[in-house]
Protein backbone atom coordinates (compact mmCIF):
# COMPACT_ATOMS: atom_id res chain seq x y z
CA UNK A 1 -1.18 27.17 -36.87
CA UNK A 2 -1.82 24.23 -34.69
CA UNK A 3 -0.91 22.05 -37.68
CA UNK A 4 2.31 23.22 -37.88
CA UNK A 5 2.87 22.89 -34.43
CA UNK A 6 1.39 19.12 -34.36
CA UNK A 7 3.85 18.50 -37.13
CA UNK A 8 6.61 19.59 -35.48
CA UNK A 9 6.46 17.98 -32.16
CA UNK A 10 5.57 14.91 -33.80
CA UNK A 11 9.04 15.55 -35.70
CA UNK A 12 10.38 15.72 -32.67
CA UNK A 13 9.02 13.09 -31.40
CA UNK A 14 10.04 10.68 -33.84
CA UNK A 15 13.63 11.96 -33.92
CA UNK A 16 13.64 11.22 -29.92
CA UNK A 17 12.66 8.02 -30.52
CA UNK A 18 14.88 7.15 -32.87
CA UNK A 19 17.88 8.20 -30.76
CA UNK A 20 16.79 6.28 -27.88
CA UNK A 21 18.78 2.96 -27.05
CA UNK A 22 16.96 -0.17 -27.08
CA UNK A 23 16.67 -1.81 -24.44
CA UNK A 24 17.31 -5.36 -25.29
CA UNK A 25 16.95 -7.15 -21.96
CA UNK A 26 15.66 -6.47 -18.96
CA UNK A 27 16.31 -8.13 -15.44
CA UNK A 28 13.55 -7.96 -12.56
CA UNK A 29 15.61 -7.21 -9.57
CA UNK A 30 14.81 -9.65 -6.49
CA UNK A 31 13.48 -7.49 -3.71
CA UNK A 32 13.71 -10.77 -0.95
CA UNK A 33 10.95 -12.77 0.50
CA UNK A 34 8.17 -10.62 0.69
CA UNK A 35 4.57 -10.28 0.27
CA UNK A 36 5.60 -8.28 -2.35
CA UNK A 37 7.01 -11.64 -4.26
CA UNK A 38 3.96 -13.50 -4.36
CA UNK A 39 0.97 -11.04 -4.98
CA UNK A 40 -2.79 -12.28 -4.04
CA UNK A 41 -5.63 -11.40 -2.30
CA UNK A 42 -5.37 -11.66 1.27
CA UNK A 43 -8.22 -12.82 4.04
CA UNK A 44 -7.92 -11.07 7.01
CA UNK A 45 -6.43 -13.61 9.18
CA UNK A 46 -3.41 -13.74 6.81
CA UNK A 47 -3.57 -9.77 7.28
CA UNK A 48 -2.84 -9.63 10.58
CA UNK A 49 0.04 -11.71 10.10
CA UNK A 50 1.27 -9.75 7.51
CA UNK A 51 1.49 -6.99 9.74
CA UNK A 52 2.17 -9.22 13.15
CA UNK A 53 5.16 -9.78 10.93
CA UNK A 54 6.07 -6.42 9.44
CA UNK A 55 5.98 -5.08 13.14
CA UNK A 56 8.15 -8.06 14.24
CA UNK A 57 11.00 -7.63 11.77
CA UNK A 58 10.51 -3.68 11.74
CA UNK A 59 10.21 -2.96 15.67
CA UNK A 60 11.49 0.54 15.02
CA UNK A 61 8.86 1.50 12.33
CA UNK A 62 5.49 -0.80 12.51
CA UNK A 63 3.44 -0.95 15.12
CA UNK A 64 0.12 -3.23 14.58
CA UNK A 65 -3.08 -2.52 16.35
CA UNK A 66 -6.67 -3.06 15.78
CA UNK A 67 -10.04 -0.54 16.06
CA UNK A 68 -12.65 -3.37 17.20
CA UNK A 69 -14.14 -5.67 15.02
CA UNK A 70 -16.90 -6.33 12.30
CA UNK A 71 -20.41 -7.37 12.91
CA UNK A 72 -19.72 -10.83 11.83
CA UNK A 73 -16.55 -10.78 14.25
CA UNK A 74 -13.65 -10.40 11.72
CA UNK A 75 -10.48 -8.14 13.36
CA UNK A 76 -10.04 -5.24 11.72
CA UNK A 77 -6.35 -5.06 11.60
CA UNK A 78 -4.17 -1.53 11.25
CA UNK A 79 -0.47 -0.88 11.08
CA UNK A 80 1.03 2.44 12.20
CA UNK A 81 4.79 3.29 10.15
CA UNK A 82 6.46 5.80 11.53
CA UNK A 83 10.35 6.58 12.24
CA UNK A 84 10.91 7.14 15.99
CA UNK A 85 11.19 10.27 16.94
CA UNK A 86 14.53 12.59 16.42
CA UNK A 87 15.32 12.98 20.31
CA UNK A 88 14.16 9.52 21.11
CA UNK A 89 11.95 10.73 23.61
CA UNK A 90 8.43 9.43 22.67
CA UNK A 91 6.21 10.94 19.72
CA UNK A 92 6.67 13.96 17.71
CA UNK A 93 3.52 15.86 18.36
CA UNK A 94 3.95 18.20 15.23
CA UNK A 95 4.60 15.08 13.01
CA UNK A 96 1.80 15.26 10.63
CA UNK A 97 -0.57 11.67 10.13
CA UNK A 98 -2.14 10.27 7.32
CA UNK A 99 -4.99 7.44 7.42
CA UNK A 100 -5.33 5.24 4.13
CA UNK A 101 -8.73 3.24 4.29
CA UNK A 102 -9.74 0.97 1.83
CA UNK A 103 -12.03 -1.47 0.76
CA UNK A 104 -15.12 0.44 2.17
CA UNK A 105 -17.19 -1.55 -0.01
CA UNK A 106 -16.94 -5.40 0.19
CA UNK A 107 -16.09 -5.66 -3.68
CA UNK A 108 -13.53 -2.86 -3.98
CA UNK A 109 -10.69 -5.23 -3.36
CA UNK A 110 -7.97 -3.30 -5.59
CA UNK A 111 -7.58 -0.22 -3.05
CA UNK A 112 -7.39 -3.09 0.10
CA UNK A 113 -4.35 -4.79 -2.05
CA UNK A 114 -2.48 -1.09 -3.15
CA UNK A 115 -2.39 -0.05 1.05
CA UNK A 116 -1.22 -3.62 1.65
CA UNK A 117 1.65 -3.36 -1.13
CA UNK A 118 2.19 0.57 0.16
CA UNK A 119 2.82 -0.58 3.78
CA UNK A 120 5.70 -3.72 3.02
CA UNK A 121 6.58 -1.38 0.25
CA UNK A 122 7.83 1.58 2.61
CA UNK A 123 8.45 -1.00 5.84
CA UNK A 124 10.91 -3.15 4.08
CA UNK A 125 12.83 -0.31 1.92
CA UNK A 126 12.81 2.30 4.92
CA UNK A 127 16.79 1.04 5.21
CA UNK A 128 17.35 1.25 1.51
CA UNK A 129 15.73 4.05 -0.02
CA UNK A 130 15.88 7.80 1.26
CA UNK A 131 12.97 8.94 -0.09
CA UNK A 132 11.20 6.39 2.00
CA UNK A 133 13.45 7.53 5.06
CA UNK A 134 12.34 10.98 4.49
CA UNK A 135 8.34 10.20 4.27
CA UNK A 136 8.76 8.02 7.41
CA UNK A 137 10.89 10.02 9.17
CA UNK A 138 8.47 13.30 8.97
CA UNK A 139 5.19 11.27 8.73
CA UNK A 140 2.88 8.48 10.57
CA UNK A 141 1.13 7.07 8.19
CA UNK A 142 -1.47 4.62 9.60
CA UNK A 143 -2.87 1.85 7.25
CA UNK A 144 -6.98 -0.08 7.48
CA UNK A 145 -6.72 -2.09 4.46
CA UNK A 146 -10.46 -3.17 5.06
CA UNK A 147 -12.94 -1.50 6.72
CA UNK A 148 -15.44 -3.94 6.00
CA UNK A 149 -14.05 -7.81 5.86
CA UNK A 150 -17.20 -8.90 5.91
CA UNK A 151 -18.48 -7.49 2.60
CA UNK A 152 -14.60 -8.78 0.93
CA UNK A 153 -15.32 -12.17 2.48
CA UNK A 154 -19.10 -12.68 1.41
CA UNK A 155 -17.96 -10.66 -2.55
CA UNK A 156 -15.11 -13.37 -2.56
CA UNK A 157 -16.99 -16.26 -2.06
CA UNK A 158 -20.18 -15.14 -4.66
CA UNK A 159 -17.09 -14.09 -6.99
CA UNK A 160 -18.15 -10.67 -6.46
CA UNK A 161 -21.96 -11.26 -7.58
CA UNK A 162 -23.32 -9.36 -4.96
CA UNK A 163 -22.48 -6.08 -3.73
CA UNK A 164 -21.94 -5.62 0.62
CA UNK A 165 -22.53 -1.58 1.04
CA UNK A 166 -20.01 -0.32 3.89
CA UNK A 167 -23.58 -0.83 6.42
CA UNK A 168 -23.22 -4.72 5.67
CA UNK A 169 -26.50 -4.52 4.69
């Protein structure tokens, strides 16, 4: 019985996929001068100007603040998004907030680069995309892209040969 049924979704299958167009070019649509243009691994410094400059040219939406620093002295840098509130009038205290935190560990760079992307991603599209408007304009989303620069710095410079636990031990 589950032969049969194999055999005929894979019928299927092959039938939808031979009545698909192919796509014979495709064209990478320019999203502007962005982070987003030139992807690589930010040091801290460069990301507090990432989002010295997202709050700069999005006054409405990104607010940058920091929650102290590391042992070794290194900012760490956050970025609030959020829509202003509907009646103008200061925050929405039933707007629900979300906290993305990465790079707990010093090595686990890919999470610190995805809340980077996530935060010019939703900053610079808030004007052109509504499902963007929608998240921002119900939710404060607060981004730490690394919660311990000390461990990215010191697995960046052994090209990740040694491990920094989030104690910086």
């Amino acid at each position: 019985m589950y032969a049969r049924a194999y055999v005929v979704v894979l019928a299927f299958t092959c039938l939808a996929a031979a009545a698909s167009p192919v796509i014979e070019h495709a064209e990478v649509i320019d999203e502007g001068d962005s982070f987003l243009d030139n992807p690589h691994y930010l040091n801290n410094e460069q990301i507090g100007e990432l989002f010295a400059r997202l709050s700069r040219d999005y006054p409405g939406l990104a607010q940058t603040y920091s929650i102290g620093r590391s042992i070794q002295g290194r900012e760490l840098h956050a970025l609030a998004l959020n829509a202003p509130a509907p009646d103008g009038n200061g925050d929405d205290l039933l707007r629900p907030m979300v906290k993305l935190v990465a790079n707990i560990q010093g090595d686990e760079a890919l999470g610190r680069q995805i809340v980077l992307y996530m935060a010019e991603y939703l900053a610079s599209n808030y004007q052109l995309d509504s499902e963007v408007q929608r998240l921002l304009n119900t939710t404060e989303i607060h981004f730490l892209p690394s919660c311990n620069p000390d461990g990215f710095a010191a697995a960046k410079v052994s090209h990740n040969s040694i491990i920094i636990n989030s104690n910086n031990e």
